[in-house]
PDB file of N, CA and C in Angstrom:
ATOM      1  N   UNK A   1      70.257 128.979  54.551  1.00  0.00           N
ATOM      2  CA  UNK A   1      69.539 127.999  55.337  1.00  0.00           C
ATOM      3  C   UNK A   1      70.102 128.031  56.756  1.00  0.00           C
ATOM      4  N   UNK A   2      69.065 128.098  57.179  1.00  0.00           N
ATOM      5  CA  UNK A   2      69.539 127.922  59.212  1.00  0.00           C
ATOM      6  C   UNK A   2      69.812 126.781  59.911  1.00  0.00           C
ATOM      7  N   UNK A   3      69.728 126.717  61.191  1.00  0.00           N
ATOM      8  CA  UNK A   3      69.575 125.447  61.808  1.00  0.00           C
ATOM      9  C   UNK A   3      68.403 124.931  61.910  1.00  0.00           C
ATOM     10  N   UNK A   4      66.885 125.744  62.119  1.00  0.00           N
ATOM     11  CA  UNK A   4      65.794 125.083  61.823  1.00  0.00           C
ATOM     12  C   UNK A   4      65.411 124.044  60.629  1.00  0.00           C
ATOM     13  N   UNK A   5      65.999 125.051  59.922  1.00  0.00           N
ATOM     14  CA  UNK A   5      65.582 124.464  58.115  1.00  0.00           C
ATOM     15  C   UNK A   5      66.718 122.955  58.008  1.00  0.00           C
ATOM     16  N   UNK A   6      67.773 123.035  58.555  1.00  0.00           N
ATOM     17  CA  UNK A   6      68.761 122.010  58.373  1.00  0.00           C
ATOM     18  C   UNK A   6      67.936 120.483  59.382  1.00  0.00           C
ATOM     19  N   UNK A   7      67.330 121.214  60.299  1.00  0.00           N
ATOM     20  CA  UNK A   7      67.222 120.290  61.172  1.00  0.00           C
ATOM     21  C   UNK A   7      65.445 119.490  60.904  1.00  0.00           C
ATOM     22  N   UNK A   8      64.670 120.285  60.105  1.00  0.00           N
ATOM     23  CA  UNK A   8      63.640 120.011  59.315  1.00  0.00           C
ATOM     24  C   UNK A   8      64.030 118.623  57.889  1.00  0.00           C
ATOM     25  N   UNK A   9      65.371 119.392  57.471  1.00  0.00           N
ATOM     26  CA  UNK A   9      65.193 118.499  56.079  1.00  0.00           C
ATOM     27  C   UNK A   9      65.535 116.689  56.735  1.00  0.00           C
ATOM     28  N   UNK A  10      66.595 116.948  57.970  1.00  0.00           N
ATOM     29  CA  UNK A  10      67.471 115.711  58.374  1.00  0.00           C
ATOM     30  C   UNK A  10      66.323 115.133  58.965  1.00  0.00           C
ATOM     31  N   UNK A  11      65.109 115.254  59.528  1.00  0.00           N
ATOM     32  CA  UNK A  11      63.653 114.859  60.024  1.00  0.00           C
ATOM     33  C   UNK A  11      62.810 113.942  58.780  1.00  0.00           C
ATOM     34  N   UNK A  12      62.481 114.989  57.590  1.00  0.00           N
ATOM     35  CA  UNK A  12      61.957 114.563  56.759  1.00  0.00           C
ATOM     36  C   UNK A  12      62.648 113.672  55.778  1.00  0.00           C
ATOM     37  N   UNK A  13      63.772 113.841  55.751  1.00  0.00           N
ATOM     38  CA  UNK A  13      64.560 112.730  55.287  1.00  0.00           C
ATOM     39  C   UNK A  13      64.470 111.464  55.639  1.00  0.00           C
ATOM     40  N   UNK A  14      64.744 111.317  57.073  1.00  0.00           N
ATOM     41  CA  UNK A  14      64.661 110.312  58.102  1.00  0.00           C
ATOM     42  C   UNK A  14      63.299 109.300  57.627  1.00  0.00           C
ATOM     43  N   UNK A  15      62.004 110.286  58.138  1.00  0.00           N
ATOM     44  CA  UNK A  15      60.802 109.786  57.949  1.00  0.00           C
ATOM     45  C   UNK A  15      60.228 109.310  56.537  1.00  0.00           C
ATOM     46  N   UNK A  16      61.160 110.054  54.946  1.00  0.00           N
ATOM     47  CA  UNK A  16      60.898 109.775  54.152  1.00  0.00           C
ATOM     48  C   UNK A  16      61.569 108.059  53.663  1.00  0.00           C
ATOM     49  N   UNK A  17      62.918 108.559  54.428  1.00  0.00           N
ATOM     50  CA  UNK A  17      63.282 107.398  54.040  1.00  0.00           C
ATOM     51  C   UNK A  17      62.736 105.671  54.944  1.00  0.00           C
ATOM     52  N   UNK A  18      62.693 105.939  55.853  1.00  0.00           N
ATOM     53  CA  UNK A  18      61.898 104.739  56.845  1.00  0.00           C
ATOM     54  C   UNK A  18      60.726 104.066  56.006  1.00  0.00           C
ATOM     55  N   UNK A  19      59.959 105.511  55.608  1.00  0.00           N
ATOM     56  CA  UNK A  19      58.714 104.620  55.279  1.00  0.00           C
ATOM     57  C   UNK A  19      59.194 103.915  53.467  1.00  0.00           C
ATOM     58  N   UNK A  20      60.162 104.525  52.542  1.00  0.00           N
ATOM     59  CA  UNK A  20      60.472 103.629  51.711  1.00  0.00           C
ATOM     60  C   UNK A  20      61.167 102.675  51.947  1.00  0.00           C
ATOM     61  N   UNK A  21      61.754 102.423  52.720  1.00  0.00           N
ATOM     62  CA  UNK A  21      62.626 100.990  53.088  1.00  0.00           C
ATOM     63  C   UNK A  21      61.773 100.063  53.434  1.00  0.00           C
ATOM     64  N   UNK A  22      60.866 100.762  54.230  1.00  0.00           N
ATOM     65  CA  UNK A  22      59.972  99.083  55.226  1.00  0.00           C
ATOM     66  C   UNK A  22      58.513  99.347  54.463  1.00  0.00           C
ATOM     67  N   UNK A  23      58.712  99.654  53.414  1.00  0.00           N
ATOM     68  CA  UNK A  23      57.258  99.342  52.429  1.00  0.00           C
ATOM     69  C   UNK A  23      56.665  98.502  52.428  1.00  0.00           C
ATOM     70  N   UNK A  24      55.408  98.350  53.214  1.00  0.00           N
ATOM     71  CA  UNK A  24      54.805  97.439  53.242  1.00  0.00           C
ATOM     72  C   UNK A  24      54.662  96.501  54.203  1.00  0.00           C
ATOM     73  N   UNK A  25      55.467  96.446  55.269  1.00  0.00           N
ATOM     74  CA  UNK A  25      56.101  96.299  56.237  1.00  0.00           C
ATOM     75  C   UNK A  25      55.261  96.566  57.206  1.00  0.00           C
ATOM     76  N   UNK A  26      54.715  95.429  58.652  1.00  0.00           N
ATOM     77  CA  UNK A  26      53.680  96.569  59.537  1.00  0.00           C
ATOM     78  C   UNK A  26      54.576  96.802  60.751  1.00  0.00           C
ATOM     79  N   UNK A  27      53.752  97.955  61.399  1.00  0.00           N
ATOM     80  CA  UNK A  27      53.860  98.366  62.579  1.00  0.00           C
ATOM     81  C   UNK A  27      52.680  98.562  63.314  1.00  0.00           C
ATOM     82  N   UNK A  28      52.862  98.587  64.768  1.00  0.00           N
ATOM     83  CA  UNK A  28      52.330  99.028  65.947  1.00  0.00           C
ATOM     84  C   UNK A  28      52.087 100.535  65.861  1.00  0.00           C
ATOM     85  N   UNK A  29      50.691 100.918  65.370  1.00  0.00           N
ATOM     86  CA  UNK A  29      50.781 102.364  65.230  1.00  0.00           C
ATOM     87  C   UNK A  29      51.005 102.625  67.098  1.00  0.00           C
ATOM     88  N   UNK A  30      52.046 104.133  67.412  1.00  0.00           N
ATOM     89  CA  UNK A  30      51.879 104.288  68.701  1.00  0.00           C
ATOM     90  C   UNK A  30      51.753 105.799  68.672  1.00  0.00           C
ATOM     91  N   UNK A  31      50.368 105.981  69.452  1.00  0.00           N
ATOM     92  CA  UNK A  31      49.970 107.733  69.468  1.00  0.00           C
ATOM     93  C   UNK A  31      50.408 108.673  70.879  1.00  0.00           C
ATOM     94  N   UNK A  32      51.383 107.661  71.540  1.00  0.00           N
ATOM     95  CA  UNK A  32      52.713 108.735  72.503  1.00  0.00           C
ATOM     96  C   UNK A  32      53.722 109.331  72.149  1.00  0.00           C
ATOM     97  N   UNK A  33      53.977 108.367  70.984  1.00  0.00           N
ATOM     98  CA  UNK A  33      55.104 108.712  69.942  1.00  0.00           C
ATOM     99  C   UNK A  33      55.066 110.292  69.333  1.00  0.00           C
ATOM    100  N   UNK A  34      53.519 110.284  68.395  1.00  0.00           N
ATOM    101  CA  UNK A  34      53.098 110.824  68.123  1.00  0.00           C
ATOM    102  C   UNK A  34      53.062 112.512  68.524  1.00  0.00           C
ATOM    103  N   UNK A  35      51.850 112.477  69.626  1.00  0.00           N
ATOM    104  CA  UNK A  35      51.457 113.451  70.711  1.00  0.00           C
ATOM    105  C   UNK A  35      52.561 113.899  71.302  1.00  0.00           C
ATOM    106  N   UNK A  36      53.366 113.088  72.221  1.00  0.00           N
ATOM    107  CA  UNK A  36      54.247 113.417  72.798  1.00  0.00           C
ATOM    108  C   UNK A  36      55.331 114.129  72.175  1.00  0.00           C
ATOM    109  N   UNK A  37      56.205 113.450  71.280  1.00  0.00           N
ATOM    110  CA  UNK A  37      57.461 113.461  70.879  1.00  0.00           C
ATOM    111  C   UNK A  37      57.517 114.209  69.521  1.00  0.00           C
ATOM    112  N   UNK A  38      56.865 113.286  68.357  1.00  0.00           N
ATOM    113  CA  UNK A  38      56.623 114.302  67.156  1.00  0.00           C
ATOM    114  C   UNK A  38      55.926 115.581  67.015  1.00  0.00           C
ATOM    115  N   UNK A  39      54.875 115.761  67.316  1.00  0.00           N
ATOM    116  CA  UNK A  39      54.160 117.186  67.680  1.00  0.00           C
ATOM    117  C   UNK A  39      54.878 118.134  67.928  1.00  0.00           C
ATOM    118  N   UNK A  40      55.618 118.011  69.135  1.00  0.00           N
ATOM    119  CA  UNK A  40      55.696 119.023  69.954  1.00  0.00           C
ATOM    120  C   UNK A  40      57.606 119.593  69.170  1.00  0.00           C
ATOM    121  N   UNK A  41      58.355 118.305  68.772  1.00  0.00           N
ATOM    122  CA  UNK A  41      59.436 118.549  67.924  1.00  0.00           C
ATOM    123  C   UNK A  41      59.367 119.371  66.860  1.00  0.00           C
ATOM    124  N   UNK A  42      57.837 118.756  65.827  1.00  0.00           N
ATOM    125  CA  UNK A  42      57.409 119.487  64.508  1.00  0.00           C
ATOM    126  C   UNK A  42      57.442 121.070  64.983  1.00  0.00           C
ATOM    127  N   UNK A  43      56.196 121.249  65.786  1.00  0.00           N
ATOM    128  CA  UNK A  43      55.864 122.479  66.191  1.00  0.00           C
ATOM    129  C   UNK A  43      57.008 123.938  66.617  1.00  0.00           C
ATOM    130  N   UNK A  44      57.600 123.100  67.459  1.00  0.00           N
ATOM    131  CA  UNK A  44      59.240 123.577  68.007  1.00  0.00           C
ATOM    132  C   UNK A  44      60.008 123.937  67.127  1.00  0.00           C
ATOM    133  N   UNK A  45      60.374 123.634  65.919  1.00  0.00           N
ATOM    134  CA  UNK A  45      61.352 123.876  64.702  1.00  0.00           C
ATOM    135  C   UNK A  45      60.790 124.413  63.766  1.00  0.00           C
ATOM    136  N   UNK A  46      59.232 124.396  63.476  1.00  0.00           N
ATOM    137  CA  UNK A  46      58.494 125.839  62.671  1.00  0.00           C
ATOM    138  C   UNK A  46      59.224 126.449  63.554  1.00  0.00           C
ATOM    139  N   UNK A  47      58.476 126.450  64.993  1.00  0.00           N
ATOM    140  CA  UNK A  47      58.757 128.314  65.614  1.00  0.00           C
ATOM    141  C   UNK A  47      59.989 128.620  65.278  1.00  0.00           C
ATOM    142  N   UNK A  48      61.248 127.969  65.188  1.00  0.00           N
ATOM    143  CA  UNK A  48      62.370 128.424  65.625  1.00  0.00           C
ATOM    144  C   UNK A  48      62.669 128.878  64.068  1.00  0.00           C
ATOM    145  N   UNK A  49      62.262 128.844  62.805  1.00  0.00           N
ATOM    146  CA  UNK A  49      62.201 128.759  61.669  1.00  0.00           C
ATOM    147  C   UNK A  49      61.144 130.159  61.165  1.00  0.00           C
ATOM    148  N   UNK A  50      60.726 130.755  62.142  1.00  0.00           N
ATOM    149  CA  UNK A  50      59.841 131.707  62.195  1.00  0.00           C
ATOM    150  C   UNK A  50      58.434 131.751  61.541  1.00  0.00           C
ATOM    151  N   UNK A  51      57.866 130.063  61.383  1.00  0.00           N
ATOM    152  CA  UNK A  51      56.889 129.656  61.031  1.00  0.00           C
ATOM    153  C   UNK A  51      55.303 130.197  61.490  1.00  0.00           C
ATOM    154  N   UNK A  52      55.410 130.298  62.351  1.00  0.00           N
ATOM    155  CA  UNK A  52      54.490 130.905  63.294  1.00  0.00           C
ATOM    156  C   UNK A  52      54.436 132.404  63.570  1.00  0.00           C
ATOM    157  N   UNK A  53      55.521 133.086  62.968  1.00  0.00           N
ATOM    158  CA  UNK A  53      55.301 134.487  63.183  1.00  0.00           C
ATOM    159  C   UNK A  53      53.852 134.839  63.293  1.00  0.00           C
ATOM    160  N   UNK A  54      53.252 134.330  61.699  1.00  0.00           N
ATOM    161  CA  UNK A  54      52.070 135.281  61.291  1.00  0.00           C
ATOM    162  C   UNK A  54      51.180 134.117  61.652  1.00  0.00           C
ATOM    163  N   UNK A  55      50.246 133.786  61.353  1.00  0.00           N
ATOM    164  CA  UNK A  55      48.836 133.192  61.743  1.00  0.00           C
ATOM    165  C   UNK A  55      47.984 133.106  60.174  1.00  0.00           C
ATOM    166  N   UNK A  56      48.384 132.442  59.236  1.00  0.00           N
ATOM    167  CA  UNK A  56      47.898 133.081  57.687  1.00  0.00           C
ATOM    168  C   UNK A  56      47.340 131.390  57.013  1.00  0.00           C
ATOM    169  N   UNK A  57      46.785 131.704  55.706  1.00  0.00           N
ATOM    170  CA  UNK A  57      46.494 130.157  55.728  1.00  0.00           C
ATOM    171  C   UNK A  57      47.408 128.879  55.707  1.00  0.00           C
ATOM    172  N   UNK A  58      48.791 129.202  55.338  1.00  0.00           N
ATOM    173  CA  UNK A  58      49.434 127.708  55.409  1.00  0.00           C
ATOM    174  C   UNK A  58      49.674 127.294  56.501  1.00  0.00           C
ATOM    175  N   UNK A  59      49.551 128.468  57.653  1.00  0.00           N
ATOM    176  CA  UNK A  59      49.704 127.931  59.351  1.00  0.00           C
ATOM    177  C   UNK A  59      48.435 127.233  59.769  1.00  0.00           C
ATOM    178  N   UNK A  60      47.456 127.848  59.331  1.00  0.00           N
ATOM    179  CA  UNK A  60      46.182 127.258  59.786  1.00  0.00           C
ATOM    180  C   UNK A  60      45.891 125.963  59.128  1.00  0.00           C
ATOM    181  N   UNK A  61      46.184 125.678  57.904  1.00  0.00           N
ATOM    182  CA  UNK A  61      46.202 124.218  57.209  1.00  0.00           C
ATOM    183  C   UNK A  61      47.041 123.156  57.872  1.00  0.00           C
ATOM    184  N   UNK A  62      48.314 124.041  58.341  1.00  0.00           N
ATOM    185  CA  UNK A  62      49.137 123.071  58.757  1.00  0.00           C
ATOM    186  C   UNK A  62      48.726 122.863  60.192  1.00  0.00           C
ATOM    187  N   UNK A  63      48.373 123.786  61.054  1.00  0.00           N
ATOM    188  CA  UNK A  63      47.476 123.389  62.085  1.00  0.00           C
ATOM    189  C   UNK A  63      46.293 122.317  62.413  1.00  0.00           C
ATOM    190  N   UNK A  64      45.528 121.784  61.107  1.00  0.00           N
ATOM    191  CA  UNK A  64      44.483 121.052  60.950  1.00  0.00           C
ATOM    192  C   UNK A  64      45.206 119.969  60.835  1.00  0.00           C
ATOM    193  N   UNK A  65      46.185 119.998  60.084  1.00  0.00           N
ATOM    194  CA  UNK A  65      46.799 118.867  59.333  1.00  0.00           C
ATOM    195  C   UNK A  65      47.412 118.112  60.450  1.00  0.00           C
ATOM    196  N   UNK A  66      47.890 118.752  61.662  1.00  0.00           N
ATOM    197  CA  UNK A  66      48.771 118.476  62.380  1.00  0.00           C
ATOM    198  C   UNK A  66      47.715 117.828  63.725  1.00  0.00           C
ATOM    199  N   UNK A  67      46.249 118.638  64.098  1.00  0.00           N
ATOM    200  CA  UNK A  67      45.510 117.555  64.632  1.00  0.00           C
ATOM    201  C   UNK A  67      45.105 116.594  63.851  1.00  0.00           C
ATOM    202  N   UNK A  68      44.509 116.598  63.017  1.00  0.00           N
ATOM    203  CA  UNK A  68      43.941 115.241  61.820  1.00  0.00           C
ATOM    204  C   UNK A  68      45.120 114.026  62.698  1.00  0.00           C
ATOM    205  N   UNK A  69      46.465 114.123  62.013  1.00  0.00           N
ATOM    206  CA  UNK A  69      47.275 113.428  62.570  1.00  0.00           C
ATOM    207  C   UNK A  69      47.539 112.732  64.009  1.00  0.00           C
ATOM    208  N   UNK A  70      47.359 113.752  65.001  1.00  0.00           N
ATOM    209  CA  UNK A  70      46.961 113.053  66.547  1.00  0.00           C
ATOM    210  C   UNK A  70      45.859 112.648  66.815  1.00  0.00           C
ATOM    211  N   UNK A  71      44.789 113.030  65.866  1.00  0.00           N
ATOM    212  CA  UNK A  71      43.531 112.178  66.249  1.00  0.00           C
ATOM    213  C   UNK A  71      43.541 111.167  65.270  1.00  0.00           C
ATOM    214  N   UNK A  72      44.239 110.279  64.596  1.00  0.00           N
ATOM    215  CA  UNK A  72      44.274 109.418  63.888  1.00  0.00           C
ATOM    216  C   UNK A  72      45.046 108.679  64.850  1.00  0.00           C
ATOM    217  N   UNK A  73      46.305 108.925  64.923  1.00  0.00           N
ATOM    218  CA  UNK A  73      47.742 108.484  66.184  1.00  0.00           C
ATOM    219  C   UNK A  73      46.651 107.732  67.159  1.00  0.00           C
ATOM    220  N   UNK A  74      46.218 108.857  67.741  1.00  0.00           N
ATOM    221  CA  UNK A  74      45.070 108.497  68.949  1.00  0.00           C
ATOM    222  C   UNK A  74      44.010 107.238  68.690  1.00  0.00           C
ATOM    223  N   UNK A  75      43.298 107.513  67.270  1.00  0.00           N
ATOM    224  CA  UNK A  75      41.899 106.790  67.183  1.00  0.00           C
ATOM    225  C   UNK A  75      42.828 105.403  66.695  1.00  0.00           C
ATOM    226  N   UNK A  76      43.963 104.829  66.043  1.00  0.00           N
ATOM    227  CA  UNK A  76      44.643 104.233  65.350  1.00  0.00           C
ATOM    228  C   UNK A  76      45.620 103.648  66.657  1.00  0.00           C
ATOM    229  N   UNK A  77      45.848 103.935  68.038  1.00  0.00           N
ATOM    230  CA  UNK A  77      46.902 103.626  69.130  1.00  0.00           C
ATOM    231  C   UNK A  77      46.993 102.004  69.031  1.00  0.00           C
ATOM    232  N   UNK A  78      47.637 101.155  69.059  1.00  0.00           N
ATOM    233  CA  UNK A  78      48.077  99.781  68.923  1.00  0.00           C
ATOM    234  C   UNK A  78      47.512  98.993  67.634  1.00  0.00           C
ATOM    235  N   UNK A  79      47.092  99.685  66.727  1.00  0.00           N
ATOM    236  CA  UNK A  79      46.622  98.951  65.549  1.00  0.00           C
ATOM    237  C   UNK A  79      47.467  98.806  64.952  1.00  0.00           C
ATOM    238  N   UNK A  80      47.932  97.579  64.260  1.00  0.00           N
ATOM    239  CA  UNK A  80      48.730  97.314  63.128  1.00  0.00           C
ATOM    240  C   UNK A  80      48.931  97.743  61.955  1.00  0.00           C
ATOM    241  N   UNK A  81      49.798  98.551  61.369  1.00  0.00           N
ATOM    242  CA  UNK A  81      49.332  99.561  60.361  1.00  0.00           C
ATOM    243  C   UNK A  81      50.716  99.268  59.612  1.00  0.00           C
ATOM    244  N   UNK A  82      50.041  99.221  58.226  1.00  0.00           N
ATOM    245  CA  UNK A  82      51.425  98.973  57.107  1.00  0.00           C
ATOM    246  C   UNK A  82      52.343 100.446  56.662  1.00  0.00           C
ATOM    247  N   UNK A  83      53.263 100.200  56.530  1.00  0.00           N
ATOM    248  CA  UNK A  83      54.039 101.445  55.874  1.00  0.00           C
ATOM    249  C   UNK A  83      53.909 101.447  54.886  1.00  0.00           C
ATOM    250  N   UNK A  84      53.581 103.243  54.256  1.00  0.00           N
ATOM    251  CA  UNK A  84      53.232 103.226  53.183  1.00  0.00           C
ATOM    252  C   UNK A  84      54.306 104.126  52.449  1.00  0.00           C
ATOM    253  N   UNK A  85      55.096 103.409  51.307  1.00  0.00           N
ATOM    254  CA  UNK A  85      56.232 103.703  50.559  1.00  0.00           C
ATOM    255  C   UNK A  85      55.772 105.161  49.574  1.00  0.00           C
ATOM    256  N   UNK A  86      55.055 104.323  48.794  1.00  0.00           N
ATOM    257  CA  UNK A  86      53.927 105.173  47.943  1.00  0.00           C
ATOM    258  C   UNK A  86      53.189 106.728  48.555  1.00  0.00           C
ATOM    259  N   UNK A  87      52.704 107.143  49.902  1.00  0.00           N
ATOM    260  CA  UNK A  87      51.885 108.040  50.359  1.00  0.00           C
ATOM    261  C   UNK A  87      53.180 109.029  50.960  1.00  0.00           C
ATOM    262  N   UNK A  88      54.604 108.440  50.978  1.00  0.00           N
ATOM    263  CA  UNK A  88      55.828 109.538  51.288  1.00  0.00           C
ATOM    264  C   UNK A  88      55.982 110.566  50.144  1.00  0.00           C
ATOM    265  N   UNK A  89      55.874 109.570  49.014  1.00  0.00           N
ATOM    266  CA  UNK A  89      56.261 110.395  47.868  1.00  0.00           C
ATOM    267  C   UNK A  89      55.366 111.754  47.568  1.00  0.00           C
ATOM    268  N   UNK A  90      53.913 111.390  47.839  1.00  0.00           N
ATOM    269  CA  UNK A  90      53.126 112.271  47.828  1.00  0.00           C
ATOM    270  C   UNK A  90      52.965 113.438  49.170  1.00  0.00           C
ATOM    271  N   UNK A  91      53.156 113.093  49.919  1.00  0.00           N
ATOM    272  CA  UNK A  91      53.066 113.614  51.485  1.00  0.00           C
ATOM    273  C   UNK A  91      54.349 114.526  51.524  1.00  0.00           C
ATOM    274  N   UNK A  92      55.402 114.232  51.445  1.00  0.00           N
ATOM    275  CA  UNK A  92      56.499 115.033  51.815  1.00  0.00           C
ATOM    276  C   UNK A  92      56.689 116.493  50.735  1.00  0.00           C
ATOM    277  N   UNK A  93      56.392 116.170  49.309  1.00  0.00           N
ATOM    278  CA  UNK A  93      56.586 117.422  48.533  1.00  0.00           C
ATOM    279  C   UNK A  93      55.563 118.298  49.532  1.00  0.00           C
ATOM    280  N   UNK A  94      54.507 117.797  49.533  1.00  0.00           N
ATOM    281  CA  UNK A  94      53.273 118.555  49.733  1.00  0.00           C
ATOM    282  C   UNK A  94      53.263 119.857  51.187  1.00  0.00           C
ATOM    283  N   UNK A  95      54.228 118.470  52.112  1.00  0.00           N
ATOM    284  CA  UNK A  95      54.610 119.195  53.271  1.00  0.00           C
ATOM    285  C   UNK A  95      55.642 120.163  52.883  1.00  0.00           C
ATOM    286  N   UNK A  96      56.312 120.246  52.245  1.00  0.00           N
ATOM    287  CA  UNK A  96      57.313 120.736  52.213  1.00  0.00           C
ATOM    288  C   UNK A  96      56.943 122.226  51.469  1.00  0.00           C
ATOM    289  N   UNK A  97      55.794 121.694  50.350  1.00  0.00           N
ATOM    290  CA  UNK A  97      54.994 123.603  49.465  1.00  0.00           C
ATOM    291  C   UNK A  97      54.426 123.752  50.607  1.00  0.00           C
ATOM    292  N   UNK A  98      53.676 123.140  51.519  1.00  0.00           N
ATOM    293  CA  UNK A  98      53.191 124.046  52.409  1.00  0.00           C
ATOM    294  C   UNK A  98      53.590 124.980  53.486  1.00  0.00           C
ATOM    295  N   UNK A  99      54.714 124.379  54.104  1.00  0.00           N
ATOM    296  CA  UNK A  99      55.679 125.104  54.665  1.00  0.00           C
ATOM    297  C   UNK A  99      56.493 125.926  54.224  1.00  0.00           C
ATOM    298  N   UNK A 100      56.923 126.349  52.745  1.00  0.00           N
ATOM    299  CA  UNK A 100      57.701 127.062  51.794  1.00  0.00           C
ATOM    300  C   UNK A 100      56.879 128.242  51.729  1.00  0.00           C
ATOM    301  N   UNK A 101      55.014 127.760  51.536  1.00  0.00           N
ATOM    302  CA  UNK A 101      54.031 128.770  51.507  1.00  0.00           C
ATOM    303  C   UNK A 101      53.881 129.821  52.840  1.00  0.00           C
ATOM    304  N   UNK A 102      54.249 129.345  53.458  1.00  0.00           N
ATOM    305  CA  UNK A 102      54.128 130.133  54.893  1.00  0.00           C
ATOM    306  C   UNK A 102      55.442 130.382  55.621  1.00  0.00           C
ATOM    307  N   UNK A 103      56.572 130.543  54.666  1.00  0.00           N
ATOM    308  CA  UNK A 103      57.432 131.155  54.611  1.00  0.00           C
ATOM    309  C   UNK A 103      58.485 130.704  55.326  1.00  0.00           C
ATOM    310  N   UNK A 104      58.682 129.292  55.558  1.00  0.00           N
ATOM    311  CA  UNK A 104      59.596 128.715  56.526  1.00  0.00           C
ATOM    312  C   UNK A 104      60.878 128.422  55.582  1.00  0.00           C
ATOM    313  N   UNK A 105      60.261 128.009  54.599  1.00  0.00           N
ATOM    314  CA  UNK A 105      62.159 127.792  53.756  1.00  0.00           C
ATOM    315  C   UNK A 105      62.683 128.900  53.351  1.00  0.00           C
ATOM    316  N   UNK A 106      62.209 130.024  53.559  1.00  0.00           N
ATOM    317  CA  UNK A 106      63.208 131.628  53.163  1.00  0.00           C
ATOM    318  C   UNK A 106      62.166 132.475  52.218  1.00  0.00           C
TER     319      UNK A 106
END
């Protein structure tokens, strides 16, 4: 494991764990956060992870997946939005085969 992959799990950890602690819990959705800061971090640590070498379907899924998300951020900007404890559990394996599929965990 590299520094990409190390610096991926300490991310998804982070985010997995936030949203089980404050279950249920609302927030201020904010889509600068988003766009700005998460995007461009996510994106940054595939490459460096050699995620992006090829162009194949788990890049392109994860490409969709990854606007879906800023146009939600975006369409969703100051709405009050609950944390969802429940949609980590499902969301993070998922992220995690998909990125395994396109060859980022080794």
């Amino acid at each position: 494991m590299t520094t990409p992959q190390t610096i991926m799990i300490v991310l998804l950890a982070i985010a997995g764990a936030t949203n089980l602690l404050k279950n249920g819990e609302y927030y201020t959705k904010n889509a600068l956060h988003t766009v700005l800061f998460s995007l461009p971090l996510m994106v940054t640590v595939l490459w460096a992870g050699g995620y992006w070498e090829v162009i194949a379907a788990p890049q392109i899924i994860h490409i969709i997946l990854m606007t879906l998300n800023c146009v939600f951020a975006l369409i969703n900007h100051g709405e009050r939005v609950k944390y969802l404890g429940v949609g980590v559990i499902i969301d993070l394996p998922m992220i995690v085969a998909l990125q395994w599929w396109g060859g980022f965990w080794g």
